[in-house]
Protein backbone atom coordinates (compact mmCIF):
# COMPACT_ATOMS: atom_id res chain seq x y z
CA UNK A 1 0.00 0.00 0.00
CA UNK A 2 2.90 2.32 0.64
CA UNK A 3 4.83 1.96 -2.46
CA UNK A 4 1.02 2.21 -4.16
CA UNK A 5 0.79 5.99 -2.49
CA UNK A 6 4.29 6.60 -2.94
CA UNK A 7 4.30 6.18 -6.66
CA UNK A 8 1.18 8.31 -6.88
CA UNK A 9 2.61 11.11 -5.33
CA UNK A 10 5.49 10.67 -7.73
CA UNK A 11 3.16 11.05 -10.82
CA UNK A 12 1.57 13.99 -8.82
CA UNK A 13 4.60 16.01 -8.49
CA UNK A 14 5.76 15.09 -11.93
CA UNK A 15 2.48 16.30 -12.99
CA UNK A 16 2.56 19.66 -11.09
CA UNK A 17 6.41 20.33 -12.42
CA UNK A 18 5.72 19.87 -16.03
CA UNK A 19 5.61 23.05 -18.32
CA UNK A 20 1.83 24.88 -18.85
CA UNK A 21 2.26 24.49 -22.74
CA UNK A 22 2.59 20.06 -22.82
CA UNK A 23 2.12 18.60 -26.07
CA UNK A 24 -1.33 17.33 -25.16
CA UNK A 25 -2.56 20.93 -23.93
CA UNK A 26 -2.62 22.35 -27.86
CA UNK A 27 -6.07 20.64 -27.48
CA UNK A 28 -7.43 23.42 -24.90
CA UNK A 29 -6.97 26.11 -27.39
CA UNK A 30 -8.45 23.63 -30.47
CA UNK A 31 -11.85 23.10 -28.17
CA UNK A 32 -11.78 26.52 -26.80
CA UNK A 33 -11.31 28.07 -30.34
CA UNK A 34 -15.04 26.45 -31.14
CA UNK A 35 -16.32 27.93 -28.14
CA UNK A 36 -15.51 31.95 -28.86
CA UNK A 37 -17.03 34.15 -31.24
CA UNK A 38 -14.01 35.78 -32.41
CA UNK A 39 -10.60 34.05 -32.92
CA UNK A 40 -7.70 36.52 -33.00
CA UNK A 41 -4.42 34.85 -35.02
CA UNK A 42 -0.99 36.18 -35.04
CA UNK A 43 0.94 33.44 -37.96
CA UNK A 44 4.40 34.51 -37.34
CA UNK A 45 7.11 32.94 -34.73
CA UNK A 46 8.21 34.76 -31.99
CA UNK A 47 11.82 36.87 -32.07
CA UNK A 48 13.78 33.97 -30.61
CA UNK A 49 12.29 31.11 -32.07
CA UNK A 50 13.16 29.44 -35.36
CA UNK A 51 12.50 31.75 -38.21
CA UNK A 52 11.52 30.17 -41.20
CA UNK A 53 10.84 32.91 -43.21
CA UNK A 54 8.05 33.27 -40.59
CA UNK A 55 9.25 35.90 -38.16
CA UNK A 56 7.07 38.80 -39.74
CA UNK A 57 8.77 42.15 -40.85
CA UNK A 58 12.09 42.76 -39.82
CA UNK A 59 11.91 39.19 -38.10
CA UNK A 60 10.28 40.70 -35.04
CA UNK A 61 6.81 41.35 -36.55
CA UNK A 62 5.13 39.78 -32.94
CA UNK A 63 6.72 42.49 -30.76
CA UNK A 64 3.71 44.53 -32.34
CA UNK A 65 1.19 42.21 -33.12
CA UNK A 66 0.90 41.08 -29.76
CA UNK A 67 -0.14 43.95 -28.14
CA UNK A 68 -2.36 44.86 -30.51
CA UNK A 69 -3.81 41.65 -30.58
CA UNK A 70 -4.69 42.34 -26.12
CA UNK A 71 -5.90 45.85 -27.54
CA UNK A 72 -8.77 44.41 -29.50
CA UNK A 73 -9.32 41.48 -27.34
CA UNK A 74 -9.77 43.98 -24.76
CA UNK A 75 -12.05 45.94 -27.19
CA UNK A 76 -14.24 42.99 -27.78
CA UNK A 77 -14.18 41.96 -23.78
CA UNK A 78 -16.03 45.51 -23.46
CA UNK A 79 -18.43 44.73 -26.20
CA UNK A 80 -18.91 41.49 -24.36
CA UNK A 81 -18.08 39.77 -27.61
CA UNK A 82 -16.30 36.37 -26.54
CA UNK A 83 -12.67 36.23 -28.10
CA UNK A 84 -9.12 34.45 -28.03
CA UNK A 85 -5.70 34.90 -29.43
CA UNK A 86 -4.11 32.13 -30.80
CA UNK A 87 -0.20 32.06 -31.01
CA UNK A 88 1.81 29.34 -32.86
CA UNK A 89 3.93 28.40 -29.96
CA UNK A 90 1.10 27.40 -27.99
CA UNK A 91 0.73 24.49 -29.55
CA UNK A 92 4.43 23.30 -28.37
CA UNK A 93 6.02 22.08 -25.74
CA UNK A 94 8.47 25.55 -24.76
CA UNK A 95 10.21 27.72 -27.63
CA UNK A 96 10.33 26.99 -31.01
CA UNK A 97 13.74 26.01 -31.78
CA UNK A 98 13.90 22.56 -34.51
CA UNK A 99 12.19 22.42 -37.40
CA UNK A 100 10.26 19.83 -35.95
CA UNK A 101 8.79 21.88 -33.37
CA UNK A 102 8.70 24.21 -36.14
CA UNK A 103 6.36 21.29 -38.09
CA UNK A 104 4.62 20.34 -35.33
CA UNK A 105 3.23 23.92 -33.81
CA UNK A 106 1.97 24.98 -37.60
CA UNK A 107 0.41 21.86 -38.32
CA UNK A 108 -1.90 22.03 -35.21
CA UNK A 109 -1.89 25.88 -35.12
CA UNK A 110 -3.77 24.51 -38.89
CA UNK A 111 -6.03 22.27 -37.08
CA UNK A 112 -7.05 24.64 -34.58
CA UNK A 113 -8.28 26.91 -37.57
CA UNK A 114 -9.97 24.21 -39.21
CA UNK A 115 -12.21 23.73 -35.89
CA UNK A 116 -12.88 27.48 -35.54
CA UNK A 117 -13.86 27.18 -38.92
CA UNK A 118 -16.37 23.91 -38.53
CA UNK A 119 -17.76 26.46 -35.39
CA UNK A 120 -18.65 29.35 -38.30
CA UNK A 121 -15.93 31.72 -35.63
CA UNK A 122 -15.26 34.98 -37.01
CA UNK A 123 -11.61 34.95 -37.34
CA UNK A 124 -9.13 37.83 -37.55
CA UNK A 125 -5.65 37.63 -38.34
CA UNK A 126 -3.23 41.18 -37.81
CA UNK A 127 0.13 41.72 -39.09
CA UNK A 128 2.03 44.63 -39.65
CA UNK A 129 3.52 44.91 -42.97
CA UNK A 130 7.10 45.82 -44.39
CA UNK A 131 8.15 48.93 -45.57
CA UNK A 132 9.17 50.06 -48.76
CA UNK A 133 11.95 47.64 -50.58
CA UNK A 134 14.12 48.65 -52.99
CA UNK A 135 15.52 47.02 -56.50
CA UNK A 136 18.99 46.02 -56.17
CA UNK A 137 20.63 46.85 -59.40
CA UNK A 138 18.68 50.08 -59.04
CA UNK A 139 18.61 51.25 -55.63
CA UNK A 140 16.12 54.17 -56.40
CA UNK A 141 13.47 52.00 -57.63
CA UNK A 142 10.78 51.22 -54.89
CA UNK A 143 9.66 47.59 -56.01
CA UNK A 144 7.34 46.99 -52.83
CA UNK A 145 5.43 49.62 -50.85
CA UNK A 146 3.80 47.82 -47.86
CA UNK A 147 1.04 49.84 -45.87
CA UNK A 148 -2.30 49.28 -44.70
CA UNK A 149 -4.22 46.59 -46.65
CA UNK A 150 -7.41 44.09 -46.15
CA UNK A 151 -6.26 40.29 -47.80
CA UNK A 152 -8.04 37.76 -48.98
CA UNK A 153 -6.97 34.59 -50.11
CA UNK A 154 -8.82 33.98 -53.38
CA UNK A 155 -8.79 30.46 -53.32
CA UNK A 156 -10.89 30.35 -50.22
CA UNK A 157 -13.56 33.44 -50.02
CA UNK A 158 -16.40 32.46 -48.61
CA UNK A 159 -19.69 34.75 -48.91
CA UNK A 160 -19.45 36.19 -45.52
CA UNK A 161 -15.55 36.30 -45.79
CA UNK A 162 -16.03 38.89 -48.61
CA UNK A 163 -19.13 40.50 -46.65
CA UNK A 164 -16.97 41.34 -43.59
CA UNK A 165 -13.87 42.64 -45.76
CA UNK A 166 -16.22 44.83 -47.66
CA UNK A 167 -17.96 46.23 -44.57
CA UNK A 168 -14.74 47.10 -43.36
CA UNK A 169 -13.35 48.58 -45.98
CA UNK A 170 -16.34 50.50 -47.55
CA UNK A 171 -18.33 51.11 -44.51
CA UNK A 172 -16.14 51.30 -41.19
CA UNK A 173 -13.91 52.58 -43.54
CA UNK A 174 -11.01 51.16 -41.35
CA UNK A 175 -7.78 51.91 -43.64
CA UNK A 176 -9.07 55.36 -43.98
CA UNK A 177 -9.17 55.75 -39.48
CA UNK A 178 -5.64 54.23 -40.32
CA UNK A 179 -4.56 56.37 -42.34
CA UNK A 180 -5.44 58.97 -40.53
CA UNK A 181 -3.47 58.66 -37.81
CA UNK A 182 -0.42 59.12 -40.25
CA UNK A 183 -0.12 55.40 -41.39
CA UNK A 184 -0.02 54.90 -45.04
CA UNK A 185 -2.54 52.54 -46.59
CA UNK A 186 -0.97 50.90 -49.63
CA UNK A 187 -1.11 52.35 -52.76
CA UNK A 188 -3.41 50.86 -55.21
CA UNK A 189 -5.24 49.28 -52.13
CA UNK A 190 -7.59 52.23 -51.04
CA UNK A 191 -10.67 51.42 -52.33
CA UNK A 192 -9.79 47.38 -53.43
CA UNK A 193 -9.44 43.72 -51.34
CA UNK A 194 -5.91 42.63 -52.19
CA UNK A 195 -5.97 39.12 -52.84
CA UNK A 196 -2.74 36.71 -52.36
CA UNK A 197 -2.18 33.40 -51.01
CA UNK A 198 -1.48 32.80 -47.58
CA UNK A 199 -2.02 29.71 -45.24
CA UNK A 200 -4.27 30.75 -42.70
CA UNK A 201 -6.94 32.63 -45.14
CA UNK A 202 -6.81 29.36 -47.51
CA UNK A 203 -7.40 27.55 -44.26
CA UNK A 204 -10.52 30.15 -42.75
CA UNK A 205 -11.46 31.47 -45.73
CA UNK A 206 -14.82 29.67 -45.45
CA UNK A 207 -16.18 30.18 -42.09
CA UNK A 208 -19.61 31.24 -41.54
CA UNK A 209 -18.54 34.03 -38.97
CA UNK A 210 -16.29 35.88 -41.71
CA UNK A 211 -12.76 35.57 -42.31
CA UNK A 212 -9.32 38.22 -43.03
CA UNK A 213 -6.13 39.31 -42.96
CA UNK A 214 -5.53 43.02 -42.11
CA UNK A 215 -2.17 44.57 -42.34
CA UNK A 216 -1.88 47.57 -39.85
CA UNK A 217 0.50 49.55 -41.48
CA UNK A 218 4.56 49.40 -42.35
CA UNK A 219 6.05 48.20 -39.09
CA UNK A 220 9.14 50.43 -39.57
CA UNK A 221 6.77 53.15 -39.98
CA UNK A 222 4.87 53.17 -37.32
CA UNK A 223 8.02 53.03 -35.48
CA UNK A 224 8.70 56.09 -37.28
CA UNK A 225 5.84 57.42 -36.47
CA UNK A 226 5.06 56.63 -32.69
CA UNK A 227 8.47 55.46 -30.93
CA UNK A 228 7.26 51.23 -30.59
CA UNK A 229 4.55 48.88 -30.11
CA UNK A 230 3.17 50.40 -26.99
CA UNK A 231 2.93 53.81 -28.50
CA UNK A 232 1.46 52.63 -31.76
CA UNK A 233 -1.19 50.72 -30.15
CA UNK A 234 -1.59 53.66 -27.92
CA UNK A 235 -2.05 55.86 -31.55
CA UNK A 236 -4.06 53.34 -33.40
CA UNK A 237 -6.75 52.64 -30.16
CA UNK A 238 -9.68 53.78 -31.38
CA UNK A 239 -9.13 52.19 -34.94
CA UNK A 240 -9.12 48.64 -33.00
CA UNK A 241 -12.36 50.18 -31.31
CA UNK A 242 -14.25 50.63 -34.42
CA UNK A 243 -12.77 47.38 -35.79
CA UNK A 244 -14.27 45.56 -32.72
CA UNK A 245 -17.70 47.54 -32.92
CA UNK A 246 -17.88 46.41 -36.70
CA UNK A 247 -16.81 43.08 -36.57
CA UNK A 248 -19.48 42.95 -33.59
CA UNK A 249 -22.23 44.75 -36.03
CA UNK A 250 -21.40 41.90 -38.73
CA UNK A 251 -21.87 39.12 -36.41
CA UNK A 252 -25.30 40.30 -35.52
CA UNK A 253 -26.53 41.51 -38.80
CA UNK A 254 -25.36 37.98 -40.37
CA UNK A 255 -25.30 35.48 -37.95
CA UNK A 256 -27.93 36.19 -35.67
């Protein structure tokens, strides 16, 4: 009997030592995701972690998405709209540091989609974009101009998926509040969707709650612009207000 209660409170104190993010607790966020209205996504790896061509502009694309991700979590929590963030390295056992952790977190960060997808979630996916680039046999020649854009991907645009993008576009009017607070939306993209591929929109593209990709602005310019992440989400606060009252608007126009 005492070797019986000895190796349970082995297993116990095993248990109770083992790191919060185990490979079998990936399934919280996967059941939780159904359960929200709103699923906030990141994509990119942390600053840090293995970058495979995933770390965002500059590499270190998370250092502002995150907070601005809490911003309009906390803008839905006041709307009492239900919402999570999802990060890739919560689907992982610690950092991100082999390519088969790399493997691993992205193919049930995928999965996790998928389910808030089967749930008809409304699912919102922020980045900040990169800056202008240059041609390099002629170093005058801008060959990309990132800014403020709403992407779709158009292998995967669902009815409500375009609904939402237009709404926020034409109506909210979001890269105009954007805009206005001295980022710069990117040209050609004022008054158009810009469609491209990308992994998560192929993957969400479908749901019934409305699905997008919004680039906030050039990173490096809003770090022109406001001094880092804190002051930029500081500056762009009542942009992620409106987002949240729209994306709340949608939800009960079309879903309710």
């Amino acid at each position: 009997m005492l070797r019986i209660l000895l190796a349970c409170w082995c297993m116990t104190l095993l248990s109770a030592c083992q790191s919060p993010f185990t490979n079998y607790d990936w399934q919280h966020y996967r059941n939780s995701a159904s359960e929200v209205e709103v699923l906030l996504v990141s994509d990119h790896t942390l600053p840090g972690h293995l970058n495979l061509s995933s770390g965002g502009a500059d590499g270190r694309e998370r250092i502002y998405i995150d907070p601005t991700l809490s911003e309009l979590q906390s803008q839905f929590t006041q709307l009492s709209v239900t919402s999570q963030i999802l990060n890739v390295e919560q689907m992982v056992d610690g950092p991100i540091t082999t390519k088969a952790d790399f493997e691993l977190a992205y193919q049930r960060y995928d999965q996790v989609l998928k389910t808030a997808v089967e749930a008809g979630v409304t699912i919102l996916a922020l980045h900040y974009d990169a800056d202008k680039i240059y041609d390099d046999i002629e170093p005058d020649k801008v060959v990309y101009e990132g800014g403020a854009q709403i992407i779709l991907d158009e292998r995967s645009v669902g009815n409500s998926a375009r609904l939402l993008a237009e709404s926020l576009l034409f109506r909210t009017q979001v890269l105009r509040q954007l805009e206005d607070t001295g980022l710069r939306i990117r040209p050609g993209y004022e008054k158009q969707i810009r469609f491209q591929p990308n992994q998560t929109l192929h993957i969400v593209g479908h749901s019934e709650g409305g699905a997008l990709l919004l680039e906030i602005g050039a990173q490096a310019q809003a770090e022109q612009l406001f001094g880092g992440p804190d002051q930029t989400v500081a500056a762009i606060k009542p942009v992620l207000s409106s987002l949240a009252r729209s994306v709340q608007r949608f939800r009960q126009q079309w879903l309710d």
